[in-house]
Each structure stands twice: as structure tokens, then as C-alpha cells.
C-alpha atoms as a PDB file:
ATOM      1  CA  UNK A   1     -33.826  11.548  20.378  1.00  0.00           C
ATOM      2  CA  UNK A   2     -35.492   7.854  19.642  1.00  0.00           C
ATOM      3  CA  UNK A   3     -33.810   5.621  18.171  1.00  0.00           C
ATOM      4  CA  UNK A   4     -35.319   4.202  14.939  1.00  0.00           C
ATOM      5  CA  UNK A   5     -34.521   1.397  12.973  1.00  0.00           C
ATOM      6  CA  UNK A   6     -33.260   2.106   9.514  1.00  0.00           C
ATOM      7  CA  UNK A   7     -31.034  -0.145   6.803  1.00  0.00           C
ATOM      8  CA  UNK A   8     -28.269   1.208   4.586  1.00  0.00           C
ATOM      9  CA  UNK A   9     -29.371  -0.319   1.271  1.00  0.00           C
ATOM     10  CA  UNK A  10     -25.966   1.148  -0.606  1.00  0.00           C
ATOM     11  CA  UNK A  11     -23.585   3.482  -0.986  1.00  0.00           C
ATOM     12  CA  UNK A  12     -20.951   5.670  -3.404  1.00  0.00           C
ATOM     13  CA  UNK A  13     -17.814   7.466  -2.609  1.00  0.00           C
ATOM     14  CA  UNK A  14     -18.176  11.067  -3.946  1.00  0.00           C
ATOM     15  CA  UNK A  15     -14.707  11.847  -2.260  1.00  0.00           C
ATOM     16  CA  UNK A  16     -11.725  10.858  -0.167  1.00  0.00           C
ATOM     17  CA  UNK A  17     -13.337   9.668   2.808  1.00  0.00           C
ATOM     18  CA  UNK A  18     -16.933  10.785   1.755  1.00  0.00           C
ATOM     19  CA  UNK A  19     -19.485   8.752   0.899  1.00  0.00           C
ATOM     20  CA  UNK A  20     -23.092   8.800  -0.208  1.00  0.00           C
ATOM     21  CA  UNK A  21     -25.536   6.143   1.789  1.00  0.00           C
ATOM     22  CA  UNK A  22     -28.557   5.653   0.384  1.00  0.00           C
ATOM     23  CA  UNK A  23     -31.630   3.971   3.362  1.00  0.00           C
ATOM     24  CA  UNK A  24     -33.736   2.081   3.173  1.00  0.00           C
ATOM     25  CA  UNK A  25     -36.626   4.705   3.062  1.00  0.00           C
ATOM     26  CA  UNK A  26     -35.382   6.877   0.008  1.00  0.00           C
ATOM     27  CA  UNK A  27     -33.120   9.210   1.993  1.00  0.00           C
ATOM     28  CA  UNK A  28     -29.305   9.843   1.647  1.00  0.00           C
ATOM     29  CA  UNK A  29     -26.871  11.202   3.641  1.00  0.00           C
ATOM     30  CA  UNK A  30     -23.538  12.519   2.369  1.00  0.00           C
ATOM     31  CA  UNK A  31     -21.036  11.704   4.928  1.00  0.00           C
ATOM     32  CA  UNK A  32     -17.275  13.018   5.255  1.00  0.00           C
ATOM     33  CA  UNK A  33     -15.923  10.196   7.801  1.00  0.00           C
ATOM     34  CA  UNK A  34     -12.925  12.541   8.090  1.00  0.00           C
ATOM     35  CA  UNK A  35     -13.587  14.060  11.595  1.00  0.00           C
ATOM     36  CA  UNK A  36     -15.013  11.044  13.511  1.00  0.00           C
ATOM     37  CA  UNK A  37     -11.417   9.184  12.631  1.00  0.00           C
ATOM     38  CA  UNK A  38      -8.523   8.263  14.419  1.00  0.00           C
ATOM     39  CA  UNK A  39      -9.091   6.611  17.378  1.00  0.00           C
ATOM     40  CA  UNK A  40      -9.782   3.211  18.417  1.00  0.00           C
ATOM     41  CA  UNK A  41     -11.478   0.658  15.775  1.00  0.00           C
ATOM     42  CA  UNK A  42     -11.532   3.886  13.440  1.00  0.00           C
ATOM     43  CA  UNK A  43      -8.171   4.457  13.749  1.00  0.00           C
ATOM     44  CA  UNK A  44      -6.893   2.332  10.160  1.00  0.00           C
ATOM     45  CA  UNK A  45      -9.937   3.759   8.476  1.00  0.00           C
ATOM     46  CA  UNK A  46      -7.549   6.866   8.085  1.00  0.00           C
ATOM     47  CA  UNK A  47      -5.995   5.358   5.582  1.00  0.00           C
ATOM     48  CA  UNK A  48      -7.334   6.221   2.408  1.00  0.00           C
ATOM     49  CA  UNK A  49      -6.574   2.411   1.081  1.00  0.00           C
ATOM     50  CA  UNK A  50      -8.357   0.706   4.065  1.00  0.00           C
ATOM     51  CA  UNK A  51     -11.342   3.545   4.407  1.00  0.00           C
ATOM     52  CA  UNK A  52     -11.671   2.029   0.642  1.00  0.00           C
ATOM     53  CA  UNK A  53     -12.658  -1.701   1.648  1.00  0.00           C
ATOM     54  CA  UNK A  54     -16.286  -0.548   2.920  1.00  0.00           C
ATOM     55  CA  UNK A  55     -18.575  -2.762   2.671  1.00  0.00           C
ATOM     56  CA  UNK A  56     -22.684  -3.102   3.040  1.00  0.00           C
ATOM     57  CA  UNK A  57     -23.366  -5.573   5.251  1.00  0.00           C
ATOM     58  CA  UNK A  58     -26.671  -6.499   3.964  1.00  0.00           C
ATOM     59  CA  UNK A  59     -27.536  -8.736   6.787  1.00  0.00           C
ATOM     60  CA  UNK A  60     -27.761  -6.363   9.343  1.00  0.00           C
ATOM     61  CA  UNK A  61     -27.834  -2.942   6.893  1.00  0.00           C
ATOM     62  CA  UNK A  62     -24.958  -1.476   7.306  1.00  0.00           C
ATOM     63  CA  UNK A  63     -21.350  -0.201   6.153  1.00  0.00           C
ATOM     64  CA  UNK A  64     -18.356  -2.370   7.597  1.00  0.00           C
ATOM     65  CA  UNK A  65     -14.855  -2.906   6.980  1.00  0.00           C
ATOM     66  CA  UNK A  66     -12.276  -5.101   7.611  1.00  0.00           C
ATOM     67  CA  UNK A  67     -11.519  -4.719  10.814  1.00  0.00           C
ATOM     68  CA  UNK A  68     -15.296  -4.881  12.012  1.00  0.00           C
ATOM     69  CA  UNK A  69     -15.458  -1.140  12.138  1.00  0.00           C
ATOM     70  CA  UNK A  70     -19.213  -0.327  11.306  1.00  0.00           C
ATOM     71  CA  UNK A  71     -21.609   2.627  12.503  1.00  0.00           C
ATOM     72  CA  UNK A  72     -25.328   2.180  13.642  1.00  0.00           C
ATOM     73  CA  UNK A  73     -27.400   2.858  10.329  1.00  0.00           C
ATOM     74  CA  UNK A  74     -29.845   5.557  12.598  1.00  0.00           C
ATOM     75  CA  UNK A  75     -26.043   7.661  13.071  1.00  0.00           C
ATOM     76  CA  UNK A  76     -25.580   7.557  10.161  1.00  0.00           C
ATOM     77  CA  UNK A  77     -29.216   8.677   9.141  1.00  0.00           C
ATOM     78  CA  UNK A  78     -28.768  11.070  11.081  1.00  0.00           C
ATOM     79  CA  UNK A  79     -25.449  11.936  10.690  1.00  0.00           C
ATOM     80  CA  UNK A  80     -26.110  15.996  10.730  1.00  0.00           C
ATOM     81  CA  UNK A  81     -26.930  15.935  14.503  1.00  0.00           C
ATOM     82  CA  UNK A  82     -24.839  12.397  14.969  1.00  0.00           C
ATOM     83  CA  UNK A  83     -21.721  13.132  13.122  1.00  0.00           C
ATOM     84  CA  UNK A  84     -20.515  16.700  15.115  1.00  0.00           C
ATOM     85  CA  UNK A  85     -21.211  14.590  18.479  1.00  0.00           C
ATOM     86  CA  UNK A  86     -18.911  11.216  17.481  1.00  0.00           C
ATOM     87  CA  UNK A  87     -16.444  14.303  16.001  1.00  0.00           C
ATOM     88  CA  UNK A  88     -16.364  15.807  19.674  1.00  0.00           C
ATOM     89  CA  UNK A  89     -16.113  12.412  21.187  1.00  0.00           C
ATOM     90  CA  UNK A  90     -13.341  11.482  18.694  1.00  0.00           C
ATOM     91  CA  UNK A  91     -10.908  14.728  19.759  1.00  0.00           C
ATOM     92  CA  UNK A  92     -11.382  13.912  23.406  1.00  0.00           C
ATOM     93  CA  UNK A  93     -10.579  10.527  22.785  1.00  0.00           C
ATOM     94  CA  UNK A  94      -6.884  11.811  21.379  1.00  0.00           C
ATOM     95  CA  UNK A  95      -6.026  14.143  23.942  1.00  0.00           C
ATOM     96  CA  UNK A  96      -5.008  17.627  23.698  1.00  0.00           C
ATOM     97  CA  UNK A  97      -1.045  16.884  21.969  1.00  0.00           C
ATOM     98  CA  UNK A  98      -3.442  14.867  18.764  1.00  0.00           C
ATOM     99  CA  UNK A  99      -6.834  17.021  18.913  1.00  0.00           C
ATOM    100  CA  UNK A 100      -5.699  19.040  15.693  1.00  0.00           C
ATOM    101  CA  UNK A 101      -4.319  15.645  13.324  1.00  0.00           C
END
């Protein structure tokens, strides 16, 4: 799949962990960050007070948070082929014991 160049131009949490991104192009996605949590620099964003400080980095168009967590804004333009792959990634990264947490 190519990669294209796209800009988050804002966002809105609909739900715990879910947000709506709207691009620079007119489209939105409506993303539940839920699965691709847990491990590595997305590992605090599973706590619903941190997952919270998002933030649009309007320099380089995307979300962010404290910790310099951020996601490509084509994944998440993409995020219904994207998302399930970073979700698979994300339970091997755990290991069998934390797979189901």
C-alpha cells in the first residue's frame, strides 16, 4: 500500500479511548486506541487520565502526547486496514501470559 501524505487537522473524543480525527482532506476516522495499547511508548496511554492529554501537533499534523507517543497521520487515515495490523503487532509484543489484558 503507498504511503501518502495526509495531516490531522483535529480531533474529538466520542469515548474512553476513542476519538474522532478529522484530515486534512475532509475525511474522519473514528478510532478506538484500545487494542493497539499496552506496550512500549503506548503503554501509559492506557490510562484513561494520560490517553486524555492528546494533543494535535500542528507542525507536523498529528496527535501526540506527553510522552512523545504519536501515530503516522496515513495509519491513522487508514486506520481500518492499519489499526487490526498495529493490534496484532501489539499482542505479540506482550507475550502469550498478557495477550488477553
Amino acid at each position: 500500500m503507498p504511503h501518502e501524505i495526509h495531516r490531522v487537522t483535529g480531533f474529538e473524543k466520542v469515548a474512553p479511548f476513542t476519538l474522532r480525527v478529522s484530515f486534512e482532506d475532509g475525511t474522519e476516522q473514528v478510532i478506538d486506541f484500545r487494542p493497539v495499547l499496552g506496550a512500549g511508548v503506548f503503554e501509559p496511554l492506557e490510562e484513561p487520565a494520560y490517553f486524555d492529554r492528546v494533543r494535535l501537533d500542528e507542525e507536523v499534523g498529528t496527535l501526540t502526547w506527553p510522552n512523545g507517543a504519536d501515530f503516522d497521520p496515513d495509519t491513522l487515515h487508514k486506520w481500518p486496514t492499519y489499526g487490526p495490523l498495529l493490534a496484532r503487532r501489539v499482542r505479540s509484543w506482550r507475550g502469550p501470559d498478557q495477550a488477553a489484558s
